[in-house]
PDB file of N, CA and C in Angstrom:
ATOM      1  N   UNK A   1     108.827 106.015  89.759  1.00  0.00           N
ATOM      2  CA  UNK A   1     107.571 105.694  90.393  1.00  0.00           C
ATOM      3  C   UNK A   1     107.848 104.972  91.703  1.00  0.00           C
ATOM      4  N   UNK A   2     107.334 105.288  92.783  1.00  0.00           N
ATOM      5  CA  UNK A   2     107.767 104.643  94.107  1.00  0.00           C
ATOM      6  C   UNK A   2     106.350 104.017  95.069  1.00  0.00           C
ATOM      7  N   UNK A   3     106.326 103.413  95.473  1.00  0.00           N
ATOM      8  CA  UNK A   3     105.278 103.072  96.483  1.00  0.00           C
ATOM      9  C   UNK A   3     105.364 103.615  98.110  1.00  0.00           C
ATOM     10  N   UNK A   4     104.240 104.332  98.336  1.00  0.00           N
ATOM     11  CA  UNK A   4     104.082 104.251  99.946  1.00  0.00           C
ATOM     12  C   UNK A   4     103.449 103.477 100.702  1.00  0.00           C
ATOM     13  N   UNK A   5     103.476 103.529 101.384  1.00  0.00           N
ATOM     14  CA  UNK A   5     102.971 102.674 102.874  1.00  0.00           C
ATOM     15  C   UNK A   5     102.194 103.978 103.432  1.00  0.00           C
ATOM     16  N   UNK A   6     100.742 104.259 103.526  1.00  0.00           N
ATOM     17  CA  UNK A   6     100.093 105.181 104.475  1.00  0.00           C
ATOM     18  C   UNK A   6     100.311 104.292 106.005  1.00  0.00           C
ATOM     19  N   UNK A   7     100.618 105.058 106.881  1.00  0.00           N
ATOM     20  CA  UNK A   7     100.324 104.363 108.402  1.00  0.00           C
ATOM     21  C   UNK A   7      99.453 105.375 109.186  1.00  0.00           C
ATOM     22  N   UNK A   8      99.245 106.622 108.647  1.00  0.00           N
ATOM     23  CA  UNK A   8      98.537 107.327 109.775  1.00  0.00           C
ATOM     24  C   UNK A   8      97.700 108.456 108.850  1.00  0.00           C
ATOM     25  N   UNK A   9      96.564 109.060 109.494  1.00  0.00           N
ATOM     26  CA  UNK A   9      96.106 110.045 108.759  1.00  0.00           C
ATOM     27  C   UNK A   9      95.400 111.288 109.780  1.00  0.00           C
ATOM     28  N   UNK A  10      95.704 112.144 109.344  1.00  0.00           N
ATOM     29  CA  UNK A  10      94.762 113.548 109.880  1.00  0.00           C
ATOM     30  C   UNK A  10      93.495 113.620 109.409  1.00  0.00           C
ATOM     31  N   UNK A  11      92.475 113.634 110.234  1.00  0.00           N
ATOM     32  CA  UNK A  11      91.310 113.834 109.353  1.00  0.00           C
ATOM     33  C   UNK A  11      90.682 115.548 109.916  1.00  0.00           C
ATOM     34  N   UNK A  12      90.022 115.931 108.755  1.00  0.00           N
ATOM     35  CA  UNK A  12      89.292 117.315 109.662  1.00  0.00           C
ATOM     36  C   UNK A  12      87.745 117.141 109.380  1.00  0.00           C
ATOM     37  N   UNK A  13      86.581 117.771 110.135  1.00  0.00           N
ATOM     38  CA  UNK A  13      85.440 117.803 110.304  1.00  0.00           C
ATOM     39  C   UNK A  13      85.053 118.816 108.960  1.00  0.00           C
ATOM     40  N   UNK A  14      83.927 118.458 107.765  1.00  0.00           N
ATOM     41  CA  UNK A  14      82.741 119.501 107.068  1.00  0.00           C
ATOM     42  C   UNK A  14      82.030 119.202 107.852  1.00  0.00           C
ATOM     43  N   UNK A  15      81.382 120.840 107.827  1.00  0.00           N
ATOM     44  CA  UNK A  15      79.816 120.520 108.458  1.00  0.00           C
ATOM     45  C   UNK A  15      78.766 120.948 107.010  1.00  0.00           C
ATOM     46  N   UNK A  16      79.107 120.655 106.070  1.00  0.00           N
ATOM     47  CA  UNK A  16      78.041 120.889 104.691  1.00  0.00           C
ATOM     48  C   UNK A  16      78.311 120.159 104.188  1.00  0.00           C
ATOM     49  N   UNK A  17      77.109 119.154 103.700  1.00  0.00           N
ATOM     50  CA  UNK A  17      75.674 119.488 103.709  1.00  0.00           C
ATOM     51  C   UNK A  17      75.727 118.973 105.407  1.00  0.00           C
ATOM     52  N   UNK A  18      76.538 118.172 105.741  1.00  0.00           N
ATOM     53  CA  UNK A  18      75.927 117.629 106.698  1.00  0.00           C
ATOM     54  C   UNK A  18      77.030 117.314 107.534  1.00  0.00           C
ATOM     55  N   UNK A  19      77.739 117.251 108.985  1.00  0.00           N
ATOM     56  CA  UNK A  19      78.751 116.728 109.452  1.00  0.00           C
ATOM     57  C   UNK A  19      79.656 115.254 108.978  1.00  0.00           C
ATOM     58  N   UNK A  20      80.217 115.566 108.214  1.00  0.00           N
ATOM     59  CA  UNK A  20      81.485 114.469 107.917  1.00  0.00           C
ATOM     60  C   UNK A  20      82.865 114.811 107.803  1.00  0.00           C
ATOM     61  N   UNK A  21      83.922 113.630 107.805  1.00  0.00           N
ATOM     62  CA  UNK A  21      85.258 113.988 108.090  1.00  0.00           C
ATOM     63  C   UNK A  21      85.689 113.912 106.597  1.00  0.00           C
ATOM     64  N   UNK A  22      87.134 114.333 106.135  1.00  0.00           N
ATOM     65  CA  UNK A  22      87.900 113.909 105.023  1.00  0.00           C
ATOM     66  C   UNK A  22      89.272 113.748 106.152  1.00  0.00           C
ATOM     67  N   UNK A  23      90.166 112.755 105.264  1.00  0.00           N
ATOM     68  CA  UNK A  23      91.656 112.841 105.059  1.00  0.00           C
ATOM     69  C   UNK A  23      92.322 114.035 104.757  1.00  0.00           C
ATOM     70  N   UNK A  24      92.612 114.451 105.369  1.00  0.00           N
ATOM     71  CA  UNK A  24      93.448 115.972 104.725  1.00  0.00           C
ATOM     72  C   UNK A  24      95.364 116.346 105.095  1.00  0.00           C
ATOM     73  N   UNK A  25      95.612 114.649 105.613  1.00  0.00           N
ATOM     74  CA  UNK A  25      96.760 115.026 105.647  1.00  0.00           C
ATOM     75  C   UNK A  25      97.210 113.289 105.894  1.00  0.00           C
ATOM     76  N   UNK A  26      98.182 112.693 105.289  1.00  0.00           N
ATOM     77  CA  UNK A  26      98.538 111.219 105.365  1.00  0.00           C
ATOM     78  C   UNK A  26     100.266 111.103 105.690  1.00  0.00           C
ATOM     79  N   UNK A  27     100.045 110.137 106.596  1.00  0.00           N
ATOM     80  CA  UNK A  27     102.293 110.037 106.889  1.00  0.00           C
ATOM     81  C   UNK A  27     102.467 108.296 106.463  1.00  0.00           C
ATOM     82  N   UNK A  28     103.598 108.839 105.820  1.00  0.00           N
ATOM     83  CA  UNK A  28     103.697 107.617 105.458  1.00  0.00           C
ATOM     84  C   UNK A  28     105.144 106.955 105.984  1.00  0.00           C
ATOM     85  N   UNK A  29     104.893 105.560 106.088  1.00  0.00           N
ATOM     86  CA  UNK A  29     106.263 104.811 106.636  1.00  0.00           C
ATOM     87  C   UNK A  29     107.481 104.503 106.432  1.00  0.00           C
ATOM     88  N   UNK A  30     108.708 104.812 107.220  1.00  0.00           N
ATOM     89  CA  UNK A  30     109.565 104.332 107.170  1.00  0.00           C
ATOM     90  C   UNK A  30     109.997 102.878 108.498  1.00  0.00           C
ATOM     91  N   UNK A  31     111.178 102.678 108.326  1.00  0.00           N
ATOM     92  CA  UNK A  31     111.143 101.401 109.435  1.00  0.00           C
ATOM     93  C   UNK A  31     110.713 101.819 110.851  1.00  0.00           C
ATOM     94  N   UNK A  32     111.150 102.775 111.277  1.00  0.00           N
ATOM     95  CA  UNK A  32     111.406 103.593 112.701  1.00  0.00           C
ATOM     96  C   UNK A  32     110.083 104.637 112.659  1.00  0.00           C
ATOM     97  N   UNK A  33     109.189 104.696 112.125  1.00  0.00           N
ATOM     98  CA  UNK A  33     108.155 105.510 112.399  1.00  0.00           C
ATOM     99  C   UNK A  33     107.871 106.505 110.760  1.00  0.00           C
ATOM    100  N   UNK A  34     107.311 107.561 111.188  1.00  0.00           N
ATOM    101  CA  UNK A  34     106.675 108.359 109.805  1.00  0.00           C
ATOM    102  C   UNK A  34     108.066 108.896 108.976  1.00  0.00           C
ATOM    103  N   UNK A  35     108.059 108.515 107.717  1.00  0.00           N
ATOM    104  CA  UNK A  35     109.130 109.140 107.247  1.00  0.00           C
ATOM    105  C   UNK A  35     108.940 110.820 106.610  1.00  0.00           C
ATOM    106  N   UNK A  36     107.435 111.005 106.279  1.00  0.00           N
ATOM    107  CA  UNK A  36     107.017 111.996 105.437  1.00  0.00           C
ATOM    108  C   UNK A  36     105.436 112.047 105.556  1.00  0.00           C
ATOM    109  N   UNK A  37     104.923 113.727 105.709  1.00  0.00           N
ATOM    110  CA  UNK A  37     103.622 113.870 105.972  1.00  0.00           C
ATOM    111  C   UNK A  37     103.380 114.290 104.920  1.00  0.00           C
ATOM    112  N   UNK A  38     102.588 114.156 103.982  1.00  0.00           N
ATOM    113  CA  UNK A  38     101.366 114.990 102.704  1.00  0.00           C
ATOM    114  C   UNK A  38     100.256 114.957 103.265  1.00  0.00           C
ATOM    115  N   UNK A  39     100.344 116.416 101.916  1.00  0.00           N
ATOM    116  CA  UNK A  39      98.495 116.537 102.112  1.00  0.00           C
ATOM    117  C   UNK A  39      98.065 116.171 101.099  1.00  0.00           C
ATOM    118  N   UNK A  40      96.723 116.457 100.585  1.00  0.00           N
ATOM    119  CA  UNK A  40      96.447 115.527  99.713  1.00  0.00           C
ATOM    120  C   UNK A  40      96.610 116.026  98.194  1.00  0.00           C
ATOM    121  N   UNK A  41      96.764 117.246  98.204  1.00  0.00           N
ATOM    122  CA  UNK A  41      97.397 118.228  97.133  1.00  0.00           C
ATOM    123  C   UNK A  41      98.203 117.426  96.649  1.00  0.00           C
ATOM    124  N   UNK A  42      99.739 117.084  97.607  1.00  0.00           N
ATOM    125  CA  UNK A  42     101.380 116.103  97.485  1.00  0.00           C
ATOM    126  C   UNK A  42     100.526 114.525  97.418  1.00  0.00           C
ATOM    127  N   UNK A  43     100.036 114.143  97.719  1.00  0.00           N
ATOM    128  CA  UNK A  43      99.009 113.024  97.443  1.00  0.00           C
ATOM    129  C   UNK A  43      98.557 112.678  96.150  1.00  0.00           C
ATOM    130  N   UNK A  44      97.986 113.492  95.691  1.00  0.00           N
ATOM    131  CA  UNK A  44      97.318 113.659  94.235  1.00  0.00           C
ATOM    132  C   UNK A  44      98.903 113.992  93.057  1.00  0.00           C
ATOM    133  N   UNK A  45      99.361 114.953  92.986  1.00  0.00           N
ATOM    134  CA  UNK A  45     100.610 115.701  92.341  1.00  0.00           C
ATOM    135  C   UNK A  45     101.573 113.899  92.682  1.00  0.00           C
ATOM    136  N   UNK A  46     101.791 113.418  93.117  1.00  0.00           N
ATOM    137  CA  UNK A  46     102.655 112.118  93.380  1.00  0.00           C
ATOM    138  C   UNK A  46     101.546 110.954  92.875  1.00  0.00           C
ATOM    139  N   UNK A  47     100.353 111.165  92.852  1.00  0.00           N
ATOM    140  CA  UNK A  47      99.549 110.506  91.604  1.00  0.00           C
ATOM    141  C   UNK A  47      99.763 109.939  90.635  1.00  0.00           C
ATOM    142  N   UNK A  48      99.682 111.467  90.107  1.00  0.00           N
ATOM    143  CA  UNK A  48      99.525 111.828  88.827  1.00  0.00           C
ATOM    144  C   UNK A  48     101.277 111.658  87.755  1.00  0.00           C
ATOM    145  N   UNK A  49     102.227 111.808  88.761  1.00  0.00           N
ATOM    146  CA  UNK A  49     103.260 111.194  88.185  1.00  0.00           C
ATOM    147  C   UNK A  49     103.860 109.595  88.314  1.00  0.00           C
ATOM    148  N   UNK A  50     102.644 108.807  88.675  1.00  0.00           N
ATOM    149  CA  UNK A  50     103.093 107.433  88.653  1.00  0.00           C
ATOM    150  C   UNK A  50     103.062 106.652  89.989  1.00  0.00           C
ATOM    151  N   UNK A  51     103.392 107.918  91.146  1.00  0.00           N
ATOM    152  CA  UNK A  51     103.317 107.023  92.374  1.00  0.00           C
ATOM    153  C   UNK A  51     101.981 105.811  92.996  1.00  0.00           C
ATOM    154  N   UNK A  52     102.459 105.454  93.990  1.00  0.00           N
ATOM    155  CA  UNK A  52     101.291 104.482  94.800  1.00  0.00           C
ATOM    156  C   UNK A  52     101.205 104.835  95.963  1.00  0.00           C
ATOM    157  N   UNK A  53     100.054 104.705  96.442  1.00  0.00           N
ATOM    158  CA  UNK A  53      99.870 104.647  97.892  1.00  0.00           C
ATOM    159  C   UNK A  53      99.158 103.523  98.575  1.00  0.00           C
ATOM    160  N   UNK A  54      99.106 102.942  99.716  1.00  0.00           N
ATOM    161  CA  UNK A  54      98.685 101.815 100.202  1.00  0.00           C
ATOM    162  C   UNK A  54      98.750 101.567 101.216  1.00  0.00           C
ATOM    163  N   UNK A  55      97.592 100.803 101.781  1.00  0.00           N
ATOM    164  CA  UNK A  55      97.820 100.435 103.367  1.00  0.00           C
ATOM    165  C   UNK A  55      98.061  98.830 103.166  1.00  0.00           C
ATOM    166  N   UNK A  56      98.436  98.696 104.774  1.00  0.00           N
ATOM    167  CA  UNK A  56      98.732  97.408 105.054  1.00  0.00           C
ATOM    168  C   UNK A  56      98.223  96.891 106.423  1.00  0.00           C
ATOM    169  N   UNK A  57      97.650  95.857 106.630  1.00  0.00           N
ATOM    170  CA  UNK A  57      96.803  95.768 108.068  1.00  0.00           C
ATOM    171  C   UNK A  57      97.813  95.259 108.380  1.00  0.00           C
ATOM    172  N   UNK A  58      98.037  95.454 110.028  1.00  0.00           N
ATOM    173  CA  UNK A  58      99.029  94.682 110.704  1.00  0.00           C
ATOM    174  C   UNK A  58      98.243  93.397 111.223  1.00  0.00           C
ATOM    175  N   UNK A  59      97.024  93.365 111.717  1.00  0.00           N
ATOM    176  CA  UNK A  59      96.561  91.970 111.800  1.00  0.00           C
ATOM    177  C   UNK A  59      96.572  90.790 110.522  1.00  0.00           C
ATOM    178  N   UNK A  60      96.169  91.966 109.538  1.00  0.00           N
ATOM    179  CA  UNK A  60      95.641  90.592 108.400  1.00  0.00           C
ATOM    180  C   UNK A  60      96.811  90.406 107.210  1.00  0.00           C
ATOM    181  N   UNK A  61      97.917  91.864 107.541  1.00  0.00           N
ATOM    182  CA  UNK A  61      98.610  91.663 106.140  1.00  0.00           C
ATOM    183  C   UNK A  61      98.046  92.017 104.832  1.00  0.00           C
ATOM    184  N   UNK A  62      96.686  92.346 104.947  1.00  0.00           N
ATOM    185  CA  UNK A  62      96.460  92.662 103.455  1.00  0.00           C
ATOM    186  C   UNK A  62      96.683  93.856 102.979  1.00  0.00           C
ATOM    187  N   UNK A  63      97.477  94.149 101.751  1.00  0.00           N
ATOM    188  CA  UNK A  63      97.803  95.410 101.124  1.00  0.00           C
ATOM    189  C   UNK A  63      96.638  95.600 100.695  1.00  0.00           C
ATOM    190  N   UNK A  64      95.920  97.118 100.287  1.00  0.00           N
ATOM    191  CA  UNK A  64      95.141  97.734  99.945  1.00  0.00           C
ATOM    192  C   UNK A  64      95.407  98.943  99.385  1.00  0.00           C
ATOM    193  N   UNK A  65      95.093  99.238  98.325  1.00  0.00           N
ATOM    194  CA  UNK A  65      95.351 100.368  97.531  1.00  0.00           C
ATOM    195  C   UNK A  65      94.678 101.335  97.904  1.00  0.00           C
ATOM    196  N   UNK A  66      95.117 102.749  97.635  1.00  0.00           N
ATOM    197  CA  UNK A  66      94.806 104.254  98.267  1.00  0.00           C
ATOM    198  C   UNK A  66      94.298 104.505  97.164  1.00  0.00           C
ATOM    199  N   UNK A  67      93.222 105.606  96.788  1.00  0.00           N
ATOM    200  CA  UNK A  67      92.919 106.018  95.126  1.00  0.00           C
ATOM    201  C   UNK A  67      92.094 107.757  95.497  1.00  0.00           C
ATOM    202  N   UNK A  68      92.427 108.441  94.663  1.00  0.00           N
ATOM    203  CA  UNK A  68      91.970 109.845  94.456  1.00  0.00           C
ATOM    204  C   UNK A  68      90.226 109.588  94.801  1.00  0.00           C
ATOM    205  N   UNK A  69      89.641 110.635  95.734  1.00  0.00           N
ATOM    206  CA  UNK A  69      88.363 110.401  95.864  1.00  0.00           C
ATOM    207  C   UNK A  69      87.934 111.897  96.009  1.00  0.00           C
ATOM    208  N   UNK A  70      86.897 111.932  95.255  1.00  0.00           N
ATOM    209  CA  UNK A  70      86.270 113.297  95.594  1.00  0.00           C
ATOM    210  C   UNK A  70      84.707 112.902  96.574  1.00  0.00           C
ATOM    211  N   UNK A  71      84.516 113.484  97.193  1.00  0.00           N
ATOM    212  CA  UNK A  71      83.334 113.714  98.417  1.00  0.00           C
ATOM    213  C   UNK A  71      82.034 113.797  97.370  1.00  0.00           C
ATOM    214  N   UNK A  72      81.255 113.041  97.469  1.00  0.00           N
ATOM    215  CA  UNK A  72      79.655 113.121  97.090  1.00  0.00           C
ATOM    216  C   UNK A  72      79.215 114.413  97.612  1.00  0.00           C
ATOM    217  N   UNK A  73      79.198 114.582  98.768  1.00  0.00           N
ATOM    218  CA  UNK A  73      78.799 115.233  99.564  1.00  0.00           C
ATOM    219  C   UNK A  73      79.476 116.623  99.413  1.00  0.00           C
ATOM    220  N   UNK A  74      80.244 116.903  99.201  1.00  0.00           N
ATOM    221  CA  UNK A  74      81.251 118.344  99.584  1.00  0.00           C
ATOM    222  C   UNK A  74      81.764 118.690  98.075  1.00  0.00           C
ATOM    223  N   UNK A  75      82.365 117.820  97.522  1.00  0.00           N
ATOM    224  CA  UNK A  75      82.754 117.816  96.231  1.00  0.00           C
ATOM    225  C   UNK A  75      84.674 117.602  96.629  1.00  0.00           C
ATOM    226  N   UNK A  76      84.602 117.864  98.260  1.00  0.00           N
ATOM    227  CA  UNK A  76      86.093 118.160  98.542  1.00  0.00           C
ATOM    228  C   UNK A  76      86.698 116.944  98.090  1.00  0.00           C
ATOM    229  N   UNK A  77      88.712 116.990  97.658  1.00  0.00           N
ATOM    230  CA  UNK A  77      89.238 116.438  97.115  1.00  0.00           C
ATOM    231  C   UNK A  77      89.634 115.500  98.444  1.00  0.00           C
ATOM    232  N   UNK A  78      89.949 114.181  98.768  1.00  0.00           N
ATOM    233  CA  UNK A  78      90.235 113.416  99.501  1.00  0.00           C
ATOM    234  C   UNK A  78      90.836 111.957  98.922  1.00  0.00           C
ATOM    235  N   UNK A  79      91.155 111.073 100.061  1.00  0.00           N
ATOM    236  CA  UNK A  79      91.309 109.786 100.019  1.00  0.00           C
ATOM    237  C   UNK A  79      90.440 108.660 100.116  1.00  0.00           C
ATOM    238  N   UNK A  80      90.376 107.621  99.562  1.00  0.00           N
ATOM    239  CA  UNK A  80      89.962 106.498 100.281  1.00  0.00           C
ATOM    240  C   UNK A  80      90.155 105.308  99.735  1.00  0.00           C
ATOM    241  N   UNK A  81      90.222 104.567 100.847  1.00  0.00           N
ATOM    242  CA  UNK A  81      91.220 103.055 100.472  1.00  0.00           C
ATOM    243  C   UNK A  81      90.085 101.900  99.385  1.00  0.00           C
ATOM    244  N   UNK A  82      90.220 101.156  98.782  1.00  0.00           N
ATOM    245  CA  UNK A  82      89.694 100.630  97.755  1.00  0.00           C
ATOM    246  C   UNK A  82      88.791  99.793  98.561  1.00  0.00           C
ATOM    247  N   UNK A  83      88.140  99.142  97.296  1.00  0.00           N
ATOM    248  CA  UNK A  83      86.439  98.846  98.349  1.00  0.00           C
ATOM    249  C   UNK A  83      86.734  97.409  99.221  1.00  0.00           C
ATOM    250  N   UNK A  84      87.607  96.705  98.428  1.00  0.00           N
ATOM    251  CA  UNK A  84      87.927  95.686  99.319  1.00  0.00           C
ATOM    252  C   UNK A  84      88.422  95.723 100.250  1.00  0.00           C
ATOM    253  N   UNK A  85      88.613  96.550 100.916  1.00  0.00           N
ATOM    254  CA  UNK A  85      89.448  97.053 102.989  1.00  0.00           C
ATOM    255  C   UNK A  85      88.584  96.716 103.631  1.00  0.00           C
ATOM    256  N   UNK A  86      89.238  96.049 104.583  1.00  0.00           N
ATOM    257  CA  UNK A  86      89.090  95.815 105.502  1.00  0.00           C
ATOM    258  C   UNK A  86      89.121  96.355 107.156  1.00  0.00           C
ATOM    259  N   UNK A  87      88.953  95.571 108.064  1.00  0.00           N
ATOM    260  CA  UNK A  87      89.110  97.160 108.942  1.00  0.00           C
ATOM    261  C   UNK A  87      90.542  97.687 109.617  1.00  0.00           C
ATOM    262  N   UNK A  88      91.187  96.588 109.464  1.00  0.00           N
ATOM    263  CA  UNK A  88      92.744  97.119 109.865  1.00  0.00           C
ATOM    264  C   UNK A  88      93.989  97.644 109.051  1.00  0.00           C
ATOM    265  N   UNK A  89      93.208  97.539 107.462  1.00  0.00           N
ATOM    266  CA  UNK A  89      93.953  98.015 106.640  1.00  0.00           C
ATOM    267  C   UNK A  89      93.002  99.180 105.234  1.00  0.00           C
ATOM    268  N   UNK A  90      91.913 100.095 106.367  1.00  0.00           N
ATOM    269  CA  UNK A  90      90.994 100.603 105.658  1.00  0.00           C
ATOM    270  C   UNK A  90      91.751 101.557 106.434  1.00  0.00           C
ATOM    271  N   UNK A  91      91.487 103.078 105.212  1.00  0.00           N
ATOM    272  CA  UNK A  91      92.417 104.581 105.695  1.00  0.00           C
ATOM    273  C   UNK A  91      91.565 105.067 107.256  1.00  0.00           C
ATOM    274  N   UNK A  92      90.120 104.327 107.221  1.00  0.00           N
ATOM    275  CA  UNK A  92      89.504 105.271 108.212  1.00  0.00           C
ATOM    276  C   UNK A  92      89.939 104.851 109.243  1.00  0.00           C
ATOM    277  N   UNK A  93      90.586 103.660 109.497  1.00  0.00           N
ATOM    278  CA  UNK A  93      90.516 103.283 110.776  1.00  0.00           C
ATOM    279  C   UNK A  93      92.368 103.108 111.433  1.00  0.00           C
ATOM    280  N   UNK A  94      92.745 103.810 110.506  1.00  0.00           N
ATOM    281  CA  UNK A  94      94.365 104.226 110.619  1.00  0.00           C
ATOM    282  C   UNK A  94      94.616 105.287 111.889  1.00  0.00           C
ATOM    283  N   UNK A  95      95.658 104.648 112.601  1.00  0.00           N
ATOM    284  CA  UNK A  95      95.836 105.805 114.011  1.00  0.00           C
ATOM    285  C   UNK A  95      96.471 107.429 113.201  1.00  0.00           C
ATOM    286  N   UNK A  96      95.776 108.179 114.115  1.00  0.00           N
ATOM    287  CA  UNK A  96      95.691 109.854 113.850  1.00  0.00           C
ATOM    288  C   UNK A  96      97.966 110.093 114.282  1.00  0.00           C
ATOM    289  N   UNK A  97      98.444 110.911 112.534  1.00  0.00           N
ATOM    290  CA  UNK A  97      99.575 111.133 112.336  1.00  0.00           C
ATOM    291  C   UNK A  97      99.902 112.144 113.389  1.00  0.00           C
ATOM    292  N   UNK A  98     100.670 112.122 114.347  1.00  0.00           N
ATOM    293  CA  UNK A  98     101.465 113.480 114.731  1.00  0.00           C
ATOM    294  C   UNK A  98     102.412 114.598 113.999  1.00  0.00           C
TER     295      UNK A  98
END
């Protein structure tokens, strides 16, 4: 079982029912920059065998846990960081992965 560090995320546009984004692709950290990109398929499948995922604000330091989310709206499979995030260590507000 291993822990990640999310630092960056891809998001893409639904337009049903109504225009919103999901997570559809997350990189996660090594010392020197992204060590490894998933999608949320490798996201979920690294789940489900024990792993973690998590952010970390660089202002505040607070770790925050990543958790399986399905869309109200879409039903699509996605991310999102636990309710206590904040804004520098919430997935939405994570700089876009290259």
């Amino acid at each position: 079982m291993a822990q990640h560090r999310i630092i960056g995320t891809r998001r893409e546009t639904c337009d049903t029912p109504r225009v919103h984004a999901h997570v559809v692709i997350v990189g996660t950290e090594k010392s020197s920059g992204y060590s490894k990109l998933w999608t949320i398929t490798q996201v979920y499948n690294a789940m489900d065998q024990g792993d973690t995922f998590y952010t970390c604000g660089e202002k505040s330091q607070k770790i925050v846990a990543v958790h399986k989310y399905s869309c109200p709206l879409c039903a699509e499979k996605t991310l999102r960081s636990a309710p206590e995030a904040g804004t520098d260590d919430n997935l939405d507000n994570l700089p876009t992965c290259q």
